[in-house]
C-alpha atoms as a PDB file:
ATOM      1  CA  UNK A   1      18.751 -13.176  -3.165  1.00  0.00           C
ATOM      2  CA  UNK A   2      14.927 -12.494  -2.312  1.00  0.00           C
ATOM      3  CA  UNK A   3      13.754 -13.578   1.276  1.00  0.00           C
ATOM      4  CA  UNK A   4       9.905 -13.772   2.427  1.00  0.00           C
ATOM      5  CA  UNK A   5       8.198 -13.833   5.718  1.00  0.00           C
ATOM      6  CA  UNK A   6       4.237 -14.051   5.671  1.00  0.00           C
ATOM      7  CA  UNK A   7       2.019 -12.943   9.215  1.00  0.00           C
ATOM      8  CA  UNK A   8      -1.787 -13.370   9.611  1.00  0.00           C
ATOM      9  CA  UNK A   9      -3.955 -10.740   9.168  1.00  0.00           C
ATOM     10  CA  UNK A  10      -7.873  -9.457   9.709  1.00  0.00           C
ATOM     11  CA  UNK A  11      -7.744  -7.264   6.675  1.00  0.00           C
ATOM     12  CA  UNK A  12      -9.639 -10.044   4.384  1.00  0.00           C
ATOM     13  CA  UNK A  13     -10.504 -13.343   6.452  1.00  0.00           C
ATOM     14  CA  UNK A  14      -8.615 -15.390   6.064  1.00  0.00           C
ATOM     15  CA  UNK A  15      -5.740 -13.986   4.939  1.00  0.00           C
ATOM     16  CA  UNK A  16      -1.849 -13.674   5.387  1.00  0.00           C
ATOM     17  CA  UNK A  17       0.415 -10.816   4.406  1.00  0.00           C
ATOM     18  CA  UNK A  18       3.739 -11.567   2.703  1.00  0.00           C
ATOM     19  CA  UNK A  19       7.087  -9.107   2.151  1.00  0.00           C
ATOM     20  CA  UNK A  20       9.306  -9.992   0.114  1.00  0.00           C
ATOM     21  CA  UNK A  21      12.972  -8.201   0.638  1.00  0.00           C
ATOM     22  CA  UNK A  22      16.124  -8.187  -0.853  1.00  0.00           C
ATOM     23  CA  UNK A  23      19.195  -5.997  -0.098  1.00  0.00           C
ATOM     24  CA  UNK A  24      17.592  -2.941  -1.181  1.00  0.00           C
ATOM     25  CA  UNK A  25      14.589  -3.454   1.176  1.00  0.00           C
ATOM     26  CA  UNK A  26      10.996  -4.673   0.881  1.00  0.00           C
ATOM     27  CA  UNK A  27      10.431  -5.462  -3.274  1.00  0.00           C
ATOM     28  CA  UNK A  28       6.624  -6.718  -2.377  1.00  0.00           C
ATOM     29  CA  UNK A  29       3.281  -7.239  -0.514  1.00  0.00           C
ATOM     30  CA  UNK A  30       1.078  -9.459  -1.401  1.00  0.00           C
ATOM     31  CA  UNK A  31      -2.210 -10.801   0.194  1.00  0.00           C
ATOM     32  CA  UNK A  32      -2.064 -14.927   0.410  1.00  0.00           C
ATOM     33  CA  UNK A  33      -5.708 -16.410   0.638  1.00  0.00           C
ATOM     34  CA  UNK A  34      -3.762 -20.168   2.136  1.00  0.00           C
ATOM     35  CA  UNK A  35      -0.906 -20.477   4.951  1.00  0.00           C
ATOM     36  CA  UNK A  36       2.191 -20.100   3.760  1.00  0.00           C
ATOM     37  CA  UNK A  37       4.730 -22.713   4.072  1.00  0.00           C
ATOM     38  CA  UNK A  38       6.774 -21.809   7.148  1.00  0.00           C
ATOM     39  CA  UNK A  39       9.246 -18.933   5.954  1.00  0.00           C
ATOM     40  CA  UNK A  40      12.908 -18.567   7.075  1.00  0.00           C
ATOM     41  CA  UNK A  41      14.430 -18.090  10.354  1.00  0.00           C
ATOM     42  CA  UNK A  42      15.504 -15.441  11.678  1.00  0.00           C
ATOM     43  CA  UNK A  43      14.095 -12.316  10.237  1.00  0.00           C
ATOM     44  CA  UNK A  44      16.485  -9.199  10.126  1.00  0.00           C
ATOM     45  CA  UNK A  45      15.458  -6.393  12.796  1.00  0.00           C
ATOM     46  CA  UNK A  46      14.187  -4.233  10.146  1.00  0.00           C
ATOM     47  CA  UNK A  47      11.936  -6.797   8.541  1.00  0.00           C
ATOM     48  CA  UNK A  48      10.641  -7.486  12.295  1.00  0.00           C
ATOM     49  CA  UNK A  49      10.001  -3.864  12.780  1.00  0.00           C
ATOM     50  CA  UNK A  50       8.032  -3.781   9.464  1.00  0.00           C
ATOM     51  CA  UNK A  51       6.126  -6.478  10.383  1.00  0.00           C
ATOM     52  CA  UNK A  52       4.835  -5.310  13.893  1.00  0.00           C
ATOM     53  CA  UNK A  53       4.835  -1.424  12.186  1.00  0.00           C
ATOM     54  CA  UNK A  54       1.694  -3.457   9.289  1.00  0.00           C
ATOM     55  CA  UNK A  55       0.489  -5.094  12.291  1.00  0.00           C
ATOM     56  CA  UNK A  56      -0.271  -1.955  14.351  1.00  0.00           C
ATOM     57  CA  UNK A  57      -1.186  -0.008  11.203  1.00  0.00           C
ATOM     58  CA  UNK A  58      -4.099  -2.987  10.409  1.00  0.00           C
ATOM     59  CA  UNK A  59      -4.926  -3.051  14.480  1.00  0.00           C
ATOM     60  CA  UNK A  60      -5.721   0.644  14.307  1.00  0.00           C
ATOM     61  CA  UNK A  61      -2.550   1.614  16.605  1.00  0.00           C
ATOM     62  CA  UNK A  62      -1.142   3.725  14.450  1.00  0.00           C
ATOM     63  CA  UNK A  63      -0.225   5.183  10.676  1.00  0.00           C
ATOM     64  CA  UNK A  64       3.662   4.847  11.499  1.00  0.00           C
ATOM     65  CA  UNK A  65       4.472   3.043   8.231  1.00  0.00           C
ATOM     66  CA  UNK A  66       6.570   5.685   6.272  1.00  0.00           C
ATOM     67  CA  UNK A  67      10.152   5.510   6.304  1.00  0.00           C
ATOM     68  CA  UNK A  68      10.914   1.510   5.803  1.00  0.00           C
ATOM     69  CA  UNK A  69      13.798   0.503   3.308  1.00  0.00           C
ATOM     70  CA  UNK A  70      11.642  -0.089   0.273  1.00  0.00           C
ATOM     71  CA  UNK A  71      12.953  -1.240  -3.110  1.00  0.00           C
ATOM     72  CA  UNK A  72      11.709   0.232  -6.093  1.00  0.00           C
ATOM     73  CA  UNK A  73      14.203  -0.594  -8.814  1.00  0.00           C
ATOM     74  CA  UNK A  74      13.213  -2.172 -12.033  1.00  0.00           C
ATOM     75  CA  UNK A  75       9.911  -0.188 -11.756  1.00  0.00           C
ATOM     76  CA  UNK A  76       8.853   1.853 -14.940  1.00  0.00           C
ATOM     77  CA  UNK A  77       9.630   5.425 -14.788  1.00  0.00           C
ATOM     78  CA  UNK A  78       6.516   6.545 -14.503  1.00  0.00           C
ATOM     79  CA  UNK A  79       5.084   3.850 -12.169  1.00  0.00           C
ATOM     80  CA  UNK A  80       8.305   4.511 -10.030  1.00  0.00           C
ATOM     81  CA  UNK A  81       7.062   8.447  -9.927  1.00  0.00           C
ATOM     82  CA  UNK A  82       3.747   7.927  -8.836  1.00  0.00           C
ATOM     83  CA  UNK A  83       4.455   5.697  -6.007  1.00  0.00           C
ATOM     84  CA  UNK A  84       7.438   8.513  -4.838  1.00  0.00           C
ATOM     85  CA  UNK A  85       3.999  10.995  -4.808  1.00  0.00           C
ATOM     86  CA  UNK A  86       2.160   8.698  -2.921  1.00  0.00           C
ATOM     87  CA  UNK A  87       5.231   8.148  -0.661  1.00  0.00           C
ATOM     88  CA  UNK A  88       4.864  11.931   0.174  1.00  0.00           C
ATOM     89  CA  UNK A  89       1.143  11.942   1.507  1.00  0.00           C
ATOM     90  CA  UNK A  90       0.971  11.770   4.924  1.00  0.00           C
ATOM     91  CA  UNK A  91      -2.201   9.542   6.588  1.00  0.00           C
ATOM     92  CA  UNK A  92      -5.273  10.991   6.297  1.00  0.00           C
ATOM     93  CA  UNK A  93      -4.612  12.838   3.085  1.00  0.00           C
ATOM     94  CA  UNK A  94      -5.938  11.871   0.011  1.00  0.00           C
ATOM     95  CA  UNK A  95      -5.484  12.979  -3.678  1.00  0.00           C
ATOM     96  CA  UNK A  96      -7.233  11.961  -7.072  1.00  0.00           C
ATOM     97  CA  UNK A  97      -5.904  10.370  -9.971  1.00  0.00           C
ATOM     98  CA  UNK A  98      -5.018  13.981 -11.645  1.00  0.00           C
ATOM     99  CA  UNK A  99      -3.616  15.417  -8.520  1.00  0.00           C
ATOM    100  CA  UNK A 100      -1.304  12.211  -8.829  1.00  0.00           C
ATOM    101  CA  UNK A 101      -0.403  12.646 -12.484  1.00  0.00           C
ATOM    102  CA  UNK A 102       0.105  16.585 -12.029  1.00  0.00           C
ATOM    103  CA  UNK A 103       2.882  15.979  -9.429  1.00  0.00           C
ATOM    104  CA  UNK A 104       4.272  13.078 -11.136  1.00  0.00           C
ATOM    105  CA  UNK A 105       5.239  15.436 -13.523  1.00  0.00           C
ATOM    106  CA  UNK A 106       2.798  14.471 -15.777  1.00  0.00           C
ATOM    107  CA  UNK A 107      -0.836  16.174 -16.112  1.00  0.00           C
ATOM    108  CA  UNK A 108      -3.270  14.746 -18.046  1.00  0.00           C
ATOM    109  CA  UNK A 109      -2.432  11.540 -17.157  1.00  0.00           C
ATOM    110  CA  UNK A 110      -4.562   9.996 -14.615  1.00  0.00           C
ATOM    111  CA  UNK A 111      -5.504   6.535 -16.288  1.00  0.00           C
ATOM    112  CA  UNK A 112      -1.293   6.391 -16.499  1.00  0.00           C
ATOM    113  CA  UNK A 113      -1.871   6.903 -12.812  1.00  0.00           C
ATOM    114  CA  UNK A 114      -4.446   4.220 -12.627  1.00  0.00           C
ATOM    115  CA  UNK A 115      -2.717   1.457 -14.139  1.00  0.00           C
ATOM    116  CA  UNK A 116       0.797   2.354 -11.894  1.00  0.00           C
ATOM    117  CA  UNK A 117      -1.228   2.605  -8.831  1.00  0.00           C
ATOM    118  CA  UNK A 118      -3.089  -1.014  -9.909  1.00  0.00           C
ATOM    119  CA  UNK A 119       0.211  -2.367 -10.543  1.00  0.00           C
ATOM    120  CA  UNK A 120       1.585  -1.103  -7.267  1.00  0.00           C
ATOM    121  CA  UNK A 121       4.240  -4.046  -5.499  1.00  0.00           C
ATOM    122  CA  UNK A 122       3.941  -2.185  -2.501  1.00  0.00           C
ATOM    123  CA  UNK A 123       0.200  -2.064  -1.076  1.00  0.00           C
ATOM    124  CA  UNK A 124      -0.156  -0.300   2.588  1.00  0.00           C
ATOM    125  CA  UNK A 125       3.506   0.695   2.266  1.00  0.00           C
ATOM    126  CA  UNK A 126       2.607   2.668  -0.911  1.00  0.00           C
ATOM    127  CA  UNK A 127      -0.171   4.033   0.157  1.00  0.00           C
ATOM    128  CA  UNK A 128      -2.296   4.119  -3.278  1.00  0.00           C
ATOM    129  CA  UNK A 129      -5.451   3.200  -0.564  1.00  0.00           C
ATOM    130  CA  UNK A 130      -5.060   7.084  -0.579  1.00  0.00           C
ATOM    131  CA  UNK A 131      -6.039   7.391  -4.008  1.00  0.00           C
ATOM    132  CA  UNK A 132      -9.458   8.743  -5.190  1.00  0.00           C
ATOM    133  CA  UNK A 133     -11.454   9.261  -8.230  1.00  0.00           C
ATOM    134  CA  UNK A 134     -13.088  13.126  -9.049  1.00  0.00           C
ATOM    135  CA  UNK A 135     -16.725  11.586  -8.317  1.00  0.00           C
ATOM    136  CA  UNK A 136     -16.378   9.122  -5.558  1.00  0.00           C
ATOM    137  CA  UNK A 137     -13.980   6.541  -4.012  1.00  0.00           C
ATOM    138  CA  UNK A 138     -12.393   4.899  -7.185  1.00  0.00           C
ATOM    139  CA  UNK A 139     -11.167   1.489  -7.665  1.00  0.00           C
ATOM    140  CA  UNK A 140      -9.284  -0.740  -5.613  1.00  0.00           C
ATOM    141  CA  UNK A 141      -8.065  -4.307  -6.456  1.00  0.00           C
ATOM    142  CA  UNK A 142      -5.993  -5.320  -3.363  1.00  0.00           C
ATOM    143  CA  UNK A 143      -7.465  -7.800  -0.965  1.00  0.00           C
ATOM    144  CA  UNK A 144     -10.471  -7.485  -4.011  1.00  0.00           C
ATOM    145  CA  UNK A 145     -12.745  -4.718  -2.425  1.00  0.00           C
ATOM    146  CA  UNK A 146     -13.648  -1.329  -2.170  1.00  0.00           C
ATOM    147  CA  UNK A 147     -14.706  -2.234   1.338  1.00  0.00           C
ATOM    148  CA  UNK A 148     -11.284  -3.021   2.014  1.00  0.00           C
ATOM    149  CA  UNK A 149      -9.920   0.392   0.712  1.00  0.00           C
ATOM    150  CA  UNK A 150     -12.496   2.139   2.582  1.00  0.00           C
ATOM    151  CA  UNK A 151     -11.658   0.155   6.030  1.00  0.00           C
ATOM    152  CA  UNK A 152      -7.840   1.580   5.196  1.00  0.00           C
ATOM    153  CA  UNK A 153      -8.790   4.572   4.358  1.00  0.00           C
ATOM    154  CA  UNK A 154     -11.021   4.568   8.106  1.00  0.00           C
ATOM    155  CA  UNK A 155      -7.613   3.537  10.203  1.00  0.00           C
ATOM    156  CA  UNK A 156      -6.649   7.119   9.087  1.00  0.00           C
ATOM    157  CA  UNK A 157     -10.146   8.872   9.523  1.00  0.00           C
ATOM    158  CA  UNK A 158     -10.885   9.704   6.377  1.00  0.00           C
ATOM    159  CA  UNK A 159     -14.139  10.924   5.787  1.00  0.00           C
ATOM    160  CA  UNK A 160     -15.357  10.424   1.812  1.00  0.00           C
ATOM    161  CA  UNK A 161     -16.622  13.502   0.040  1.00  0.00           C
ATOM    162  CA  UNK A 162     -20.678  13.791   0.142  1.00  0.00           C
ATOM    163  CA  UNK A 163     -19.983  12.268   4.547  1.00  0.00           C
ATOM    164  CA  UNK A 164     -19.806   9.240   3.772  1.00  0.00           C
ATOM    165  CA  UNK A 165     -17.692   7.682   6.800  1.00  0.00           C
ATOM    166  CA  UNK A 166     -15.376   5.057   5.106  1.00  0.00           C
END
């Protein structure tokens, strides 16, 4: 059975964060414009740690999100390969769409890449903020901005090609 928790965040004002687990770990993150309705009591330890781990990540404290029990099962196989790649990249490294498809296994195919990282459950914790076009920053739908991708993207001092400070 599927449990929630929801915390406040800066990352688009007003906003709230929600995780979804199960018993294979964290299933989603989603970005709630509204308060949530009060979400259940208590939260395992490792949902707590994920929590404050987001919380640091968005405060600029840190980029110590890697490792927590995510659950990728019912994924497509080729959605469930890109976001392993992205799972790789360490903060601060970026790739584009092709690089993506090439170690998915799959080159050629970075508007396959496109549509798995659009579709990604797992924003922040997949890191497909990482992702870039060839000629320039690429899109990005979560929390509805490139600004937003580019304020991620800053929290790990990433500088855009052509100097462009994110």
């Amino acid at each position: 059975m599927a449990q929630w928790t929801a915390f406040e965040t800066d990352l688009a004002r007003p906003g709230w964060i929600a995780l979804q687990w199960g018993a294979g770990g964290i299933r989603t993150l989603r970005l709630l414009e509204e308060r949530p309705e009060r979400s259940p009591e208590p939260l395992p330890p490792w949902v707590l740690e994920a929590v404050q781990r987001l919380k640091d990540f968005l405060g600029g404290l840190g980029n110590h999100l890697a490792g927590l029990p995510l659950d990728l099962e019912g994924l497509p196989p080729f959605h469930r390969k890109v976001l392993e790649v992205l799972l790789t990249t360490q903060p601060g490294q970026t790739l584009t769409y092709g690089e993506v498809a090439l170690l998915a296994g799959s080159p050629g195919a970075a508007r396959a890449v496109g549509q798995a990282v659009a579709r990604n459950p797992l924003p922040l914790l997949v890191p497909c903020h990482r992702v870039l076009a060839a000629r320039g920053p690429g899109g990005f739908s979560l929390f509805g901005s490139l600004e937003t991708k580019a304020r991620l993207l800053a929290l790990e001092g990433v500088t855009l090609p052509g100097g462009t400070p994110c």
